[in-house]
PDB file of N, CA and C in Angstrom:
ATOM      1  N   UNK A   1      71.821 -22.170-137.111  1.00  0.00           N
ATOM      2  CA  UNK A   1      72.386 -21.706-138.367  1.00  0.00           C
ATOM      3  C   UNK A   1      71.937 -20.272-138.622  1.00  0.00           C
ATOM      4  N   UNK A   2      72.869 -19.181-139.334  1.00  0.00           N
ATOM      5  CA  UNK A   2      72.219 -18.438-139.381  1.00  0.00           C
ATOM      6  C   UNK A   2      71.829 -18.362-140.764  1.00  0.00           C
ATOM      7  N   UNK A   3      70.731 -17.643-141.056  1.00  0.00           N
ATOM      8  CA  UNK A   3      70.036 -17.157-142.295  1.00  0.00           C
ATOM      9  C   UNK A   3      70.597 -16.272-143.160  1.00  0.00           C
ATOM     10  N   UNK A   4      70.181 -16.181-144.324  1.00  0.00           N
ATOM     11  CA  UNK A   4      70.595 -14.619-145.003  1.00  0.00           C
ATOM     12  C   UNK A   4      69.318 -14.781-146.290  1.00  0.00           C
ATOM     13  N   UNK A   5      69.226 -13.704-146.901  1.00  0.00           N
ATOM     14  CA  UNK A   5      68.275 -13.431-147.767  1.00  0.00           C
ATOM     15  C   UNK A   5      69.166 -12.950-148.489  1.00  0.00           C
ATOM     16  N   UNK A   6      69.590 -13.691-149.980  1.00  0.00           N
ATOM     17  CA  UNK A   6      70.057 -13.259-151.197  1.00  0.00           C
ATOM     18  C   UNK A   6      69.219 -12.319-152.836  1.00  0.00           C
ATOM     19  N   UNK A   7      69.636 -11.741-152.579  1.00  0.00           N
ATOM     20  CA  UNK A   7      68.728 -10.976-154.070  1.00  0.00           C
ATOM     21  C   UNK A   7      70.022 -10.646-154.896  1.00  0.00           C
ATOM     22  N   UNK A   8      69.821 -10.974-156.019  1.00  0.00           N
ATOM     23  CA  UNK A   8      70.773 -11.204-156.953  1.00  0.00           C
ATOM     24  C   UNK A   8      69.905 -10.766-158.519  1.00  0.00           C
ATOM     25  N   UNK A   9      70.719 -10.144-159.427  1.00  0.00           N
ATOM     26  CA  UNK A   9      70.403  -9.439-160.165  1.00  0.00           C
ATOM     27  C   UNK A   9      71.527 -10.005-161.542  1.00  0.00           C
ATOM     28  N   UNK A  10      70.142 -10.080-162.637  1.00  0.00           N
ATOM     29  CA  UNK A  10      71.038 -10.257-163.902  1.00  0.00           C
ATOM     30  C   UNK A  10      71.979  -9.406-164.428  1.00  0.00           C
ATOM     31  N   UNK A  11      72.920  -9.440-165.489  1.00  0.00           N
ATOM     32  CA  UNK A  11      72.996  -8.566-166.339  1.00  0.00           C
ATOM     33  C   UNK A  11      72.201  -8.177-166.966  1.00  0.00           C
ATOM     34  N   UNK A  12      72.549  -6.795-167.914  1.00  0.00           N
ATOM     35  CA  UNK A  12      71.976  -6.251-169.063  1.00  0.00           C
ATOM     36  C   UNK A  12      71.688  -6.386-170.371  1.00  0.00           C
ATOM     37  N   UNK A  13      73.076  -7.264-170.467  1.00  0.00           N
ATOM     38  CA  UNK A  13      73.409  -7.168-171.721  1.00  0.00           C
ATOM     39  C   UNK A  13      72.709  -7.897-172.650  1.00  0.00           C
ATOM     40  N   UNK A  14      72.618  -8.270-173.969  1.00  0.00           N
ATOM     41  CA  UNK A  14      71.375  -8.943-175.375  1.00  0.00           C
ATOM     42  C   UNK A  14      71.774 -10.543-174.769  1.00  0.00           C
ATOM     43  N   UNK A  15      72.775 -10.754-173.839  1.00  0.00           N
ATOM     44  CA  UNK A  15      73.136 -11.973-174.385  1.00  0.00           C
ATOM     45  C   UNK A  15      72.961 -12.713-172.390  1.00  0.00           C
ATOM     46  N   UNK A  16      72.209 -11.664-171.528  1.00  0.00           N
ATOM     47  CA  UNK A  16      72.058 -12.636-170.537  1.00  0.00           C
ATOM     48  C   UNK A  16      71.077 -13.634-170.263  1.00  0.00           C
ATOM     49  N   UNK A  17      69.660 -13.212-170.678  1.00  0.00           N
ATOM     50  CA  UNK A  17      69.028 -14.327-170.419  1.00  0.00           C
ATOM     51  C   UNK A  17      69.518 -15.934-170.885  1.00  0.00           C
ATOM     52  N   UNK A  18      70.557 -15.841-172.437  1.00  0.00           N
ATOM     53  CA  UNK A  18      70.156 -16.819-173.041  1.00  0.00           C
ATOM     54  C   UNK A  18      71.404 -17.645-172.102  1.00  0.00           C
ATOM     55  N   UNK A  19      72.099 -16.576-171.678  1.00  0.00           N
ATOM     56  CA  UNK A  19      73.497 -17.117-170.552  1.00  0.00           C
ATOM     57  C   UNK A  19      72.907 -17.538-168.990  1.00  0.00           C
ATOM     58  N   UNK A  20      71.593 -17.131-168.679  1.00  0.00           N
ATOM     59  CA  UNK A  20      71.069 -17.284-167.442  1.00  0.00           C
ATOM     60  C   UNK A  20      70.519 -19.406-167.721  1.00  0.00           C
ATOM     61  N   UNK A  21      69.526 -19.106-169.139  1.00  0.00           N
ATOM     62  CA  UNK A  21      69.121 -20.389-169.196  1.00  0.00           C
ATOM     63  C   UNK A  21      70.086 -21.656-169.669  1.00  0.00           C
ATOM     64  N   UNK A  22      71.707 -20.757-170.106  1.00  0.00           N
ATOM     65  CA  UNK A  22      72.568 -21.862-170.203  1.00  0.00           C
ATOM     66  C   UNK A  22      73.114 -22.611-169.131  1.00  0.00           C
ATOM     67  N   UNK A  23      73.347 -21.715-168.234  1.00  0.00           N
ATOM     68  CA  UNK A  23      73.537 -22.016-166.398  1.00  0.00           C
ATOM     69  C   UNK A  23      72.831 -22.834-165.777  1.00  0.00           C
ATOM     70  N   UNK A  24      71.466 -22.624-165.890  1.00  0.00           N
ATOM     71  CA  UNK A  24      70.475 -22.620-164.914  1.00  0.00           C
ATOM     72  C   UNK A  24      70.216 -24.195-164.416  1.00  0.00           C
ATOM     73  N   UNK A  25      70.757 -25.284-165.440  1.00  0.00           N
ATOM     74  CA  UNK A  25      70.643 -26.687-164.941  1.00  0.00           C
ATOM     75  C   UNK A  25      71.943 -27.251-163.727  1.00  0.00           C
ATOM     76  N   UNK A  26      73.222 -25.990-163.762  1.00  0.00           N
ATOM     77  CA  UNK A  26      74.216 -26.526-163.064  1.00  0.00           C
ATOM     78  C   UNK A  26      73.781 -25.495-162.006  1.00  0.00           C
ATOM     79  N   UNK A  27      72.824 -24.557-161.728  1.00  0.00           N
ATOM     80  CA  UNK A  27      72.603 -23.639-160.713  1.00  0.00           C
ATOM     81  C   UNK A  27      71.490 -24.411-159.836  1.00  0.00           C
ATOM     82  N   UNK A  28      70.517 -25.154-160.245  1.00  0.00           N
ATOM     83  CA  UNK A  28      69.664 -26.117-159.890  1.00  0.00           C
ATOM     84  C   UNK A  28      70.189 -26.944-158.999  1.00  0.00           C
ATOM     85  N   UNK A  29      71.300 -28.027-159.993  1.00  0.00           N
ATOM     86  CA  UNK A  29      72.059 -28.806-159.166  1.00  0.00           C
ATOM     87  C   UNK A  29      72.362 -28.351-157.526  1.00  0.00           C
ATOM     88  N   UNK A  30      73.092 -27.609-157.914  1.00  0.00           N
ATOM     89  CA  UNK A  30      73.561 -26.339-156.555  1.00  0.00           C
ATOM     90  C   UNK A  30      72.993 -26.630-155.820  1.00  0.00           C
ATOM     91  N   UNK A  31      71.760 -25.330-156.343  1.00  0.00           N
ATOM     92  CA  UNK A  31      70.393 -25.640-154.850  1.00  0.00           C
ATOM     93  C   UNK A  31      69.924 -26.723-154.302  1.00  0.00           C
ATOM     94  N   UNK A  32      69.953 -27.855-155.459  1.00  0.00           N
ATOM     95  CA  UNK A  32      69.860 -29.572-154.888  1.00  0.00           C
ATOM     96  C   UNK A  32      70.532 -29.449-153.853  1.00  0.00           C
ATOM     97  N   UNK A  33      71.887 -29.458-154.008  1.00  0.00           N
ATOM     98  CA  UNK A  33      72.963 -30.021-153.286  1.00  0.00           C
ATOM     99  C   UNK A  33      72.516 -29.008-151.670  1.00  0.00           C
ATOM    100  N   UNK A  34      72.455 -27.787-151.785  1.00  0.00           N
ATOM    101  CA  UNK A  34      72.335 -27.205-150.524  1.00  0.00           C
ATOM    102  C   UNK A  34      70.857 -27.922-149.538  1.00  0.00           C
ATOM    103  N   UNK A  35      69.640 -28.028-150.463  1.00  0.00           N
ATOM    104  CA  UNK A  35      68.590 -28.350-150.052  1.00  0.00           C
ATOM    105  C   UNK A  35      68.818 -29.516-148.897  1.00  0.00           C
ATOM    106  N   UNK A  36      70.008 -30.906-149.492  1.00  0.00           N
ATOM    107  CA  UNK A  36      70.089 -31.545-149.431  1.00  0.00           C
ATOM    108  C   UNK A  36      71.030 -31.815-148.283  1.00  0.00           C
ATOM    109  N   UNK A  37      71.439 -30.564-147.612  1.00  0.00           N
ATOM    110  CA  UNK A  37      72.073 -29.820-146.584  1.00  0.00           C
ATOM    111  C   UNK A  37      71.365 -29.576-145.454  1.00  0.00           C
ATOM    112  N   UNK A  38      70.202 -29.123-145.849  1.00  0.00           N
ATOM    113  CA  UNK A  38      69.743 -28.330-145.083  1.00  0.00           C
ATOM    114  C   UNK A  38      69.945 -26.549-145.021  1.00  0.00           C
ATOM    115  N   UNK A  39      70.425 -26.612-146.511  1.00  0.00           N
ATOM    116  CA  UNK A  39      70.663 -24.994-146.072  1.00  0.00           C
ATOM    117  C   UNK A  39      70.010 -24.107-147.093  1.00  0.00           C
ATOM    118  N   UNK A  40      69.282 -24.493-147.818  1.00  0.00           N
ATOM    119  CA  UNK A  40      68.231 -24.321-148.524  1.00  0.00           C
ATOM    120  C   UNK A  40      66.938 -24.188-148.465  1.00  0.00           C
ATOM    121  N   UNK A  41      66.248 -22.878-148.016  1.00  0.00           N
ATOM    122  CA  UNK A  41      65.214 -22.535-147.598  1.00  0.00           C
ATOM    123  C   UNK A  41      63.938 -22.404-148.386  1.00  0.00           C
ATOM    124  N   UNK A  42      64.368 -21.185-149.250  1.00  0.00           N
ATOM    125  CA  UNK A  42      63.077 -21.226-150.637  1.00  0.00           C
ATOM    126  C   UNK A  42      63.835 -20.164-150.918  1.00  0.00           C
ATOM    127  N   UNK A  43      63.104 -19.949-152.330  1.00  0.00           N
ATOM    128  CA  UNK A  43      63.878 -19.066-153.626  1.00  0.00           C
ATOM    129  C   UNK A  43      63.373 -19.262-154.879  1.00  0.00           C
ATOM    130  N   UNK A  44      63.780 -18.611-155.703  1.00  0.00           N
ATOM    131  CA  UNK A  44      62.863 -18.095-156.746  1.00  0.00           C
ATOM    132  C   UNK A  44      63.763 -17.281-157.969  1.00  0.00           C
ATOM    133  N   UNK A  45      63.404 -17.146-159.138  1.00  0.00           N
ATOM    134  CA  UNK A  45      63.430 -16.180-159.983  1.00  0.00           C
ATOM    135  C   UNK A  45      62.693 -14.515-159.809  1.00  0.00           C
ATOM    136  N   UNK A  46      63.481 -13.737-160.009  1.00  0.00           N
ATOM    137  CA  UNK A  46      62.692 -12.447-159.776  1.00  0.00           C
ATOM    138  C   UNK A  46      62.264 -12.446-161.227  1.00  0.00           C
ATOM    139  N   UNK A  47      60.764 -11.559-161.639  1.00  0.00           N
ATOM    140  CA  UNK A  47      60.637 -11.859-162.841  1.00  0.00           C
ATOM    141  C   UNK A  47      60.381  -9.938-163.396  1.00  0.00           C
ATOM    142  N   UNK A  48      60.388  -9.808-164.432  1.00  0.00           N
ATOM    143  CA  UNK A  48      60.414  -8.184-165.657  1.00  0.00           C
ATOM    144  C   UNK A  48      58.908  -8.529-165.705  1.00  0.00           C
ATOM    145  N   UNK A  49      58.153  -6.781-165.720  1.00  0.00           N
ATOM    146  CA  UNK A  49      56.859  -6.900-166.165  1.00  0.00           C
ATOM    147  C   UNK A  49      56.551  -8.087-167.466  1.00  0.00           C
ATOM    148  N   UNK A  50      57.273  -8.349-167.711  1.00  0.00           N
ATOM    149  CA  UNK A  50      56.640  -9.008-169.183  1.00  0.00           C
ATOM    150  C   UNK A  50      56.880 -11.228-168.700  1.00  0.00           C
ATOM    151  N   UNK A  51      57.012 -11.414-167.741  1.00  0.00           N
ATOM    152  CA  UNK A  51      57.359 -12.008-166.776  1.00  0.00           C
ATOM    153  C   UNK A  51      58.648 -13.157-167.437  1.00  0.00           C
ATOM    154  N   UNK A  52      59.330 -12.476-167.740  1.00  0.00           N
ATOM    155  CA  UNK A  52      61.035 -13.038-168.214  1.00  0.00           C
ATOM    156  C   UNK A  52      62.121 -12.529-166.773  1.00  0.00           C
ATOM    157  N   UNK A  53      62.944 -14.018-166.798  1.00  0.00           N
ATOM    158  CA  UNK A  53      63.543 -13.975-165.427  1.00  0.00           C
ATOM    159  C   UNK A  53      64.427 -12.968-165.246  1.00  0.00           C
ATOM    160  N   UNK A  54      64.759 -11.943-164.338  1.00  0.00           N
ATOM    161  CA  UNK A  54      65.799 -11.152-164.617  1.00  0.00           C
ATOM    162  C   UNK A  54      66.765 -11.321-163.037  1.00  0.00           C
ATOM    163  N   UNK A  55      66.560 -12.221-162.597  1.00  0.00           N
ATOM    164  CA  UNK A  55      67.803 -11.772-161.173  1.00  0.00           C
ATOM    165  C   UNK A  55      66.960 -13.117-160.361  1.00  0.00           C
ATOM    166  N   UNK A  56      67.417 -13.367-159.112  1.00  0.00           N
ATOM    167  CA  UNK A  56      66.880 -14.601-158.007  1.00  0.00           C
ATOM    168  C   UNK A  56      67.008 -14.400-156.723  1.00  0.00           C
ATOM    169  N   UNK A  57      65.898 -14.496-155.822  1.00  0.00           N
ATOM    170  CA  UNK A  57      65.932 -14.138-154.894  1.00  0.00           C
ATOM    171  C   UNK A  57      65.720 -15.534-154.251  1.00  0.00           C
ATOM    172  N   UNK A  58      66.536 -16.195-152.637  1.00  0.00           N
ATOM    173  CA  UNK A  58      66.888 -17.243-152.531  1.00  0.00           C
ATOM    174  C   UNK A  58      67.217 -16.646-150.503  1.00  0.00           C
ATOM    175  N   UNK A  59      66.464 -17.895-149.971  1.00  0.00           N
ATOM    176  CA  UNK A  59      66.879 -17.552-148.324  1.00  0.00           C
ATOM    177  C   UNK A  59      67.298 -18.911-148.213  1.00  0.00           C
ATOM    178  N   UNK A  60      69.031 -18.272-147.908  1.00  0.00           N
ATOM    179  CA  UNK A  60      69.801 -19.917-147.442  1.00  0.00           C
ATOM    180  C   UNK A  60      70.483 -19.829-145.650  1.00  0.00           C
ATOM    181  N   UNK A  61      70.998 -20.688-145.715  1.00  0.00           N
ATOM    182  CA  UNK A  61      71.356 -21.114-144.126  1.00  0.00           C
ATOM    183  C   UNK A  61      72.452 -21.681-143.984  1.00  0.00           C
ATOM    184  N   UNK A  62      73.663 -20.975-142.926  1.00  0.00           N
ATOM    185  CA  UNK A  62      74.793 -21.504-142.746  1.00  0.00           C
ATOM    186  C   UNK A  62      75.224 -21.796-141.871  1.00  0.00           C
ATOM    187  N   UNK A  63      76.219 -22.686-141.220  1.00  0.00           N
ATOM    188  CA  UNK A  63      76.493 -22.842-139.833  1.00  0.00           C
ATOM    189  C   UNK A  63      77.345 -21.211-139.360  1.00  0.00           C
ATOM    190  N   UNK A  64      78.184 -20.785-140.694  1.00  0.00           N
ATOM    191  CA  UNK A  64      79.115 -19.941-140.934  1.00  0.00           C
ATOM    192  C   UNK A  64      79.465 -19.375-141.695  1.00  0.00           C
ATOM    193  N   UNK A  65      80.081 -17.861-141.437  1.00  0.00           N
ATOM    194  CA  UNK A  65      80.332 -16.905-142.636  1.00  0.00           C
ATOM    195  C   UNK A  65      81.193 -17.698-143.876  1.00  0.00           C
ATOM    196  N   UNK A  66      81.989 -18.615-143.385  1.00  0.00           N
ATOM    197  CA  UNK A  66      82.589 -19.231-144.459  1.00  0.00           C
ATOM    198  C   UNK A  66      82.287 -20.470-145.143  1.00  0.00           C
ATOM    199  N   UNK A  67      81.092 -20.548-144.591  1.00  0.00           N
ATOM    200  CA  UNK A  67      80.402 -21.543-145.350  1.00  0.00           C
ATOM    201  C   UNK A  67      79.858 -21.309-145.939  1.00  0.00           C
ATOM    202  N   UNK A  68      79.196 -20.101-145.756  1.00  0.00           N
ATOM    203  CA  UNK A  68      77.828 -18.850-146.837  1.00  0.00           C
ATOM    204  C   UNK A  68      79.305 -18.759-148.393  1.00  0.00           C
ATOM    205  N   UNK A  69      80.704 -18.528-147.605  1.00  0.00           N
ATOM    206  CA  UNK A  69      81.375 -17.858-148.924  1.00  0.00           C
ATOM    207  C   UNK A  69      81.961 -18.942-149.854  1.00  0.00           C
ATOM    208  N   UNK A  70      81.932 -20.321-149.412  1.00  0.00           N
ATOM    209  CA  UNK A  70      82.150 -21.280-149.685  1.00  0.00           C
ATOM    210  C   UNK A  70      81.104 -21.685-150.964  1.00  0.00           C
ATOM    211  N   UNK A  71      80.165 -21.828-150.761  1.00  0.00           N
ATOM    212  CA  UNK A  71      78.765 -21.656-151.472  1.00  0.00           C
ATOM    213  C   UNK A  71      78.786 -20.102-152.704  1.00  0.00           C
ATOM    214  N   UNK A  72      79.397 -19.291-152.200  1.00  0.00           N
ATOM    215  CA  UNK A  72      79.727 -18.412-153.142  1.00  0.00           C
ATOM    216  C   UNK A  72      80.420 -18.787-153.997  1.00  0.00           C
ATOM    217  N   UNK A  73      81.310 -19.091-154.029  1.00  0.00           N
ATOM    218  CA  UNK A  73      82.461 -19.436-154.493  1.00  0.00           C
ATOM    219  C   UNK A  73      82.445 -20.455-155.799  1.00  0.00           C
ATOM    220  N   UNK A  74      81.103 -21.508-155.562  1.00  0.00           N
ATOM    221  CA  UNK A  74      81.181 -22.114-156.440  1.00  0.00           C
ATOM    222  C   UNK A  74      79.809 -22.145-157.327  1.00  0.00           C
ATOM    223  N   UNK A  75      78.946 -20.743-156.908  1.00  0.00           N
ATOM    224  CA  UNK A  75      77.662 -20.931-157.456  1.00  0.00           C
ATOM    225  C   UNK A  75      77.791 -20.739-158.929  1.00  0.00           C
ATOM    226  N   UNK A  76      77.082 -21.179-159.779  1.00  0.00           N
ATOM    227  CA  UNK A  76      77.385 -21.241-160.920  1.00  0.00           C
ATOM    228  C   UNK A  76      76.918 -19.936-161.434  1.00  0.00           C
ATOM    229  N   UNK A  77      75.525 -19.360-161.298  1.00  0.00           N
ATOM    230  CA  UNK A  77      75.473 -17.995-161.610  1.00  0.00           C
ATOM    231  C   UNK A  77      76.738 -17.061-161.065  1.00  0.00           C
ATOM    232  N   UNK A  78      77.310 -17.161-160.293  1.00  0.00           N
ATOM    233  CA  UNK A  78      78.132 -16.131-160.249  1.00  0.00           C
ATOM    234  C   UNK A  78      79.300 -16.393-161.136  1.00  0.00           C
ATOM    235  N   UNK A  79      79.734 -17.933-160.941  1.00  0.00           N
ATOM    236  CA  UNK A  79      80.889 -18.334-161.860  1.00  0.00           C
ATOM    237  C   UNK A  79      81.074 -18.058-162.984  1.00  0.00           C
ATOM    238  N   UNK A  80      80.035 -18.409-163.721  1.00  0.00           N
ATOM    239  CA  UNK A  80      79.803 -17.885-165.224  1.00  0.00           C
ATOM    240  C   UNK A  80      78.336 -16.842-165.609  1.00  0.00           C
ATOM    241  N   UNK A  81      78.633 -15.291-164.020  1.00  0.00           N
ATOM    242  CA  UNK A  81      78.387 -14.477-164.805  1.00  0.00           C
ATOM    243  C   UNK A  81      77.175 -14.282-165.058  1.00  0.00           C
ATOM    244  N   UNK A  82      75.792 -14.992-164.667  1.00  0.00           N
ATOM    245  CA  UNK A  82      74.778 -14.456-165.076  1.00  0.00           C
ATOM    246  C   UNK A  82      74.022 -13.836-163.862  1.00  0.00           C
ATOM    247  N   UNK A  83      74.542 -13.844-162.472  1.00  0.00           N
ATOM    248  CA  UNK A  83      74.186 -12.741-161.767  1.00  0.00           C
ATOM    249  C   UNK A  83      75.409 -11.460-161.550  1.00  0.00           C
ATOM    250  N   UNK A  84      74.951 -10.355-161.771  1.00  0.00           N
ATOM    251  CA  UNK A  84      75.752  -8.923-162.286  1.00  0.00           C
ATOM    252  C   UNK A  84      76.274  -8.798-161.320  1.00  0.00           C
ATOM    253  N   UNK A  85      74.747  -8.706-159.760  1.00  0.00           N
ATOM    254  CA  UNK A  85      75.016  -7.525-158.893  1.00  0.00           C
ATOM    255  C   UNK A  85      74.143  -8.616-157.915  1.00  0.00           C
ATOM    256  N   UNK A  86      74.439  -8.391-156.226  1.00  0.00           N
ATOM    257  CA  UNK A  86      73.712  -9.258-155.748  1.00  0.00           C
ATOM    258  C   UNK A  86      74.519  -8.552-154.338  1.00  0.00           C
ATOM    259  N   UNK A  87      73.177  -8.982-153.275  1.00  0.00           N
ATOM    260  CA  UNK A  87      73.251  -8.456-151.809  1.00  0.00           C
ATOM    261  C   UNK A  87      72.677  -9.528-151.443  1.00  0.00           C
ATOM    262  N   UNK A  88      73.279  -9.542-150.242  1.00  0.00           N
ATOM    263  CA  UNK A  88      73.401 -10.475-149.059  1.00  0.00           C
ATOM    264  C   UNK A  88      73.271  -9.975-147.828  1.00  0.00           C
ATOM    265  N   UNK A  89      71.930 -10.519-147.302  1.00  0.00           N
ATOM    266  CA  UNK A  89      71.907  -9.626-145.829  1.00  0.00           C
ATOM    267  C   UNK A  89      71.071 -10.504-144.818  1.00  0.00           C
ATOM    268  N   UNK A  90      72.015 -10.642-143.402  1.00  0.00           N
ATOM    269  CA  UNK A  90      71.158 -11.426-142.656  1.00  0.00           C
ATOM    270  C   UNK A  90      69.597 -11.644-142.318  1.00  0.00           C
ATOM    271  N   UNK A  91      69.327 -12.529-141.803  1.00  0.00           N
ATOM    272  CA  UNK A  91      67.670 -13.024-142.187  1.00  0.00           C
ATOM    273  C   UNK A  91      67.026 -13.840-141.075  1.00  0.00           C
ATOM    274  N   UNK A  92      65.727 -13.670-140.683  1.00  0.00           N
ATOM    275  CA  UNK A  92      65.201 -14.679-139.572  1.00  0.00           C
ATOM    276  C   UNK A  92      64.042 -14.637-140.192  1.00  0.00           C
ATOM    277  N   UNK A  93      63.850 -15.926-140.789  1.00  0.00           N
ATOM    278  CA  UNK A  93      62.844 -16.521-141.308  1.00  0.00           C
ATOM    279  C   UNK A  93      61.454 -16.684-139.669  1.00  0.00           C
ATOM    280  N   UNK A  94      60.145 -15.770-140.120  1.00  0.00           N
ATOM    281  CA  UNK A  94      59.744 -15.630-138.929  1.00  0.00           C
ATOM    282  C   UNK A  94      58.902 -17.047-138.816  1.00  0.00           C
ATOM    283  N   UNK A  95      58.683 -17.500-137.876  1.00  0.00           N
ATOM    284  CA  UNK A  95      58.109 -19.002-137.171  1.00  0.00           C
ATOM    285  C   UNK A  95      56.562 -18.953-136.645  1.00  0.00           C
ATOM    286  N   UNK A  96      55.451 -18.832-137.649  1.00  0.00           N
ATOM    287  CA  UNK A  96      54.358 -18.830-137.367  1.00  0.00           C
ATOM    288  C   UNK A  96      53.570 -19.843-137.683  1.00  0.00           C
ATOM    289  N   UNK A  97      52.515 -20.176-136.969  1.00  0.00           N
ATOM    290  CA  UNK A  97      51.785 -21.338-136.460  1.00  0.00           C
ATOM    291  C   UNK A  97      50.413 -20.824-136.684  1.00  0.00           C
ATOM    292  N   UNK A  98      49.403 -21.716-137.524  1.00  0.00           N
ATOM    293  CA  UNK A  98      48.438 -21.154-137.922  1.00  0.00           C
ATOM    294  C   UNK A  98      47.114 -21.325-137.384  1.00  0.00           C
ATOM    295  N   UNK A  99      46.205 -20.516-136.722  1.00  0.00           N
ATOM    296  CA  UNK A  99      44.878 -20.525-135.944  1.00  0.00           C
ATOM    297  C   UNK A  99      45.650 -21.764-134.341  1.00  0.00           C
ATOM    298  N   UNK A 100      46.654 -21.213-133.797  1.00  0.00           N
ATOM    299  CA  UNK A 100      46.454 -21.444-132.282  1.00  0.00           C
ATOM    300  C   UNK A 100      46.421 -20.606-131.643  1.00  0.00           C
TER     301      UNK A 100
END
């Protein structure tokens, strides 16, 4: 499968966080559902000095480009809008083994 490393970025506006935490139980689901795939690696909230969530950074796994856009397509942050701006760029999660 190949990898990619997503970083994804809120809006600006007065009214995204409260639109990020309205999302965020059908964006969960999501990641369930991929985890539950196998295409769900690890990921996270990026957080503002004041440590309030502002964007998510997330390394997923696809057999295929159209499976990565497939997954686009129905993520809920993007659907309704609470990620602005977001890059996508291939990824090899490196494979290390500890004290051999």
């Amino acid at each position: 499968m190949q990898q990619y490393v997503v970083h994804a970025w809120d809006g600006h506006d007065s009214e995204a966080l409260e639109r990020r935490l309205q999302v965020r139980p059908r964006h969960l689901a999501e990641v369930s559902d991929l985890k539950g795939r196998g295409q769900y690696v690890v990921g996270g909230a990026m957080l503002d000095d004041e440590g309030r969530m502002v964007g998510s950074t997330m390394i997923v796994q696809f057999e295929s480009p159209d499976d990565l856009q497939a997954w686009l397509d129905r993520e809920p942050y993007i659907q309704e809008e609470v990620w602005a701006k977001w890059e996508i760029h291939p990824f090899r999660v490196a494979q290390i083994s500890c004290g051999e």
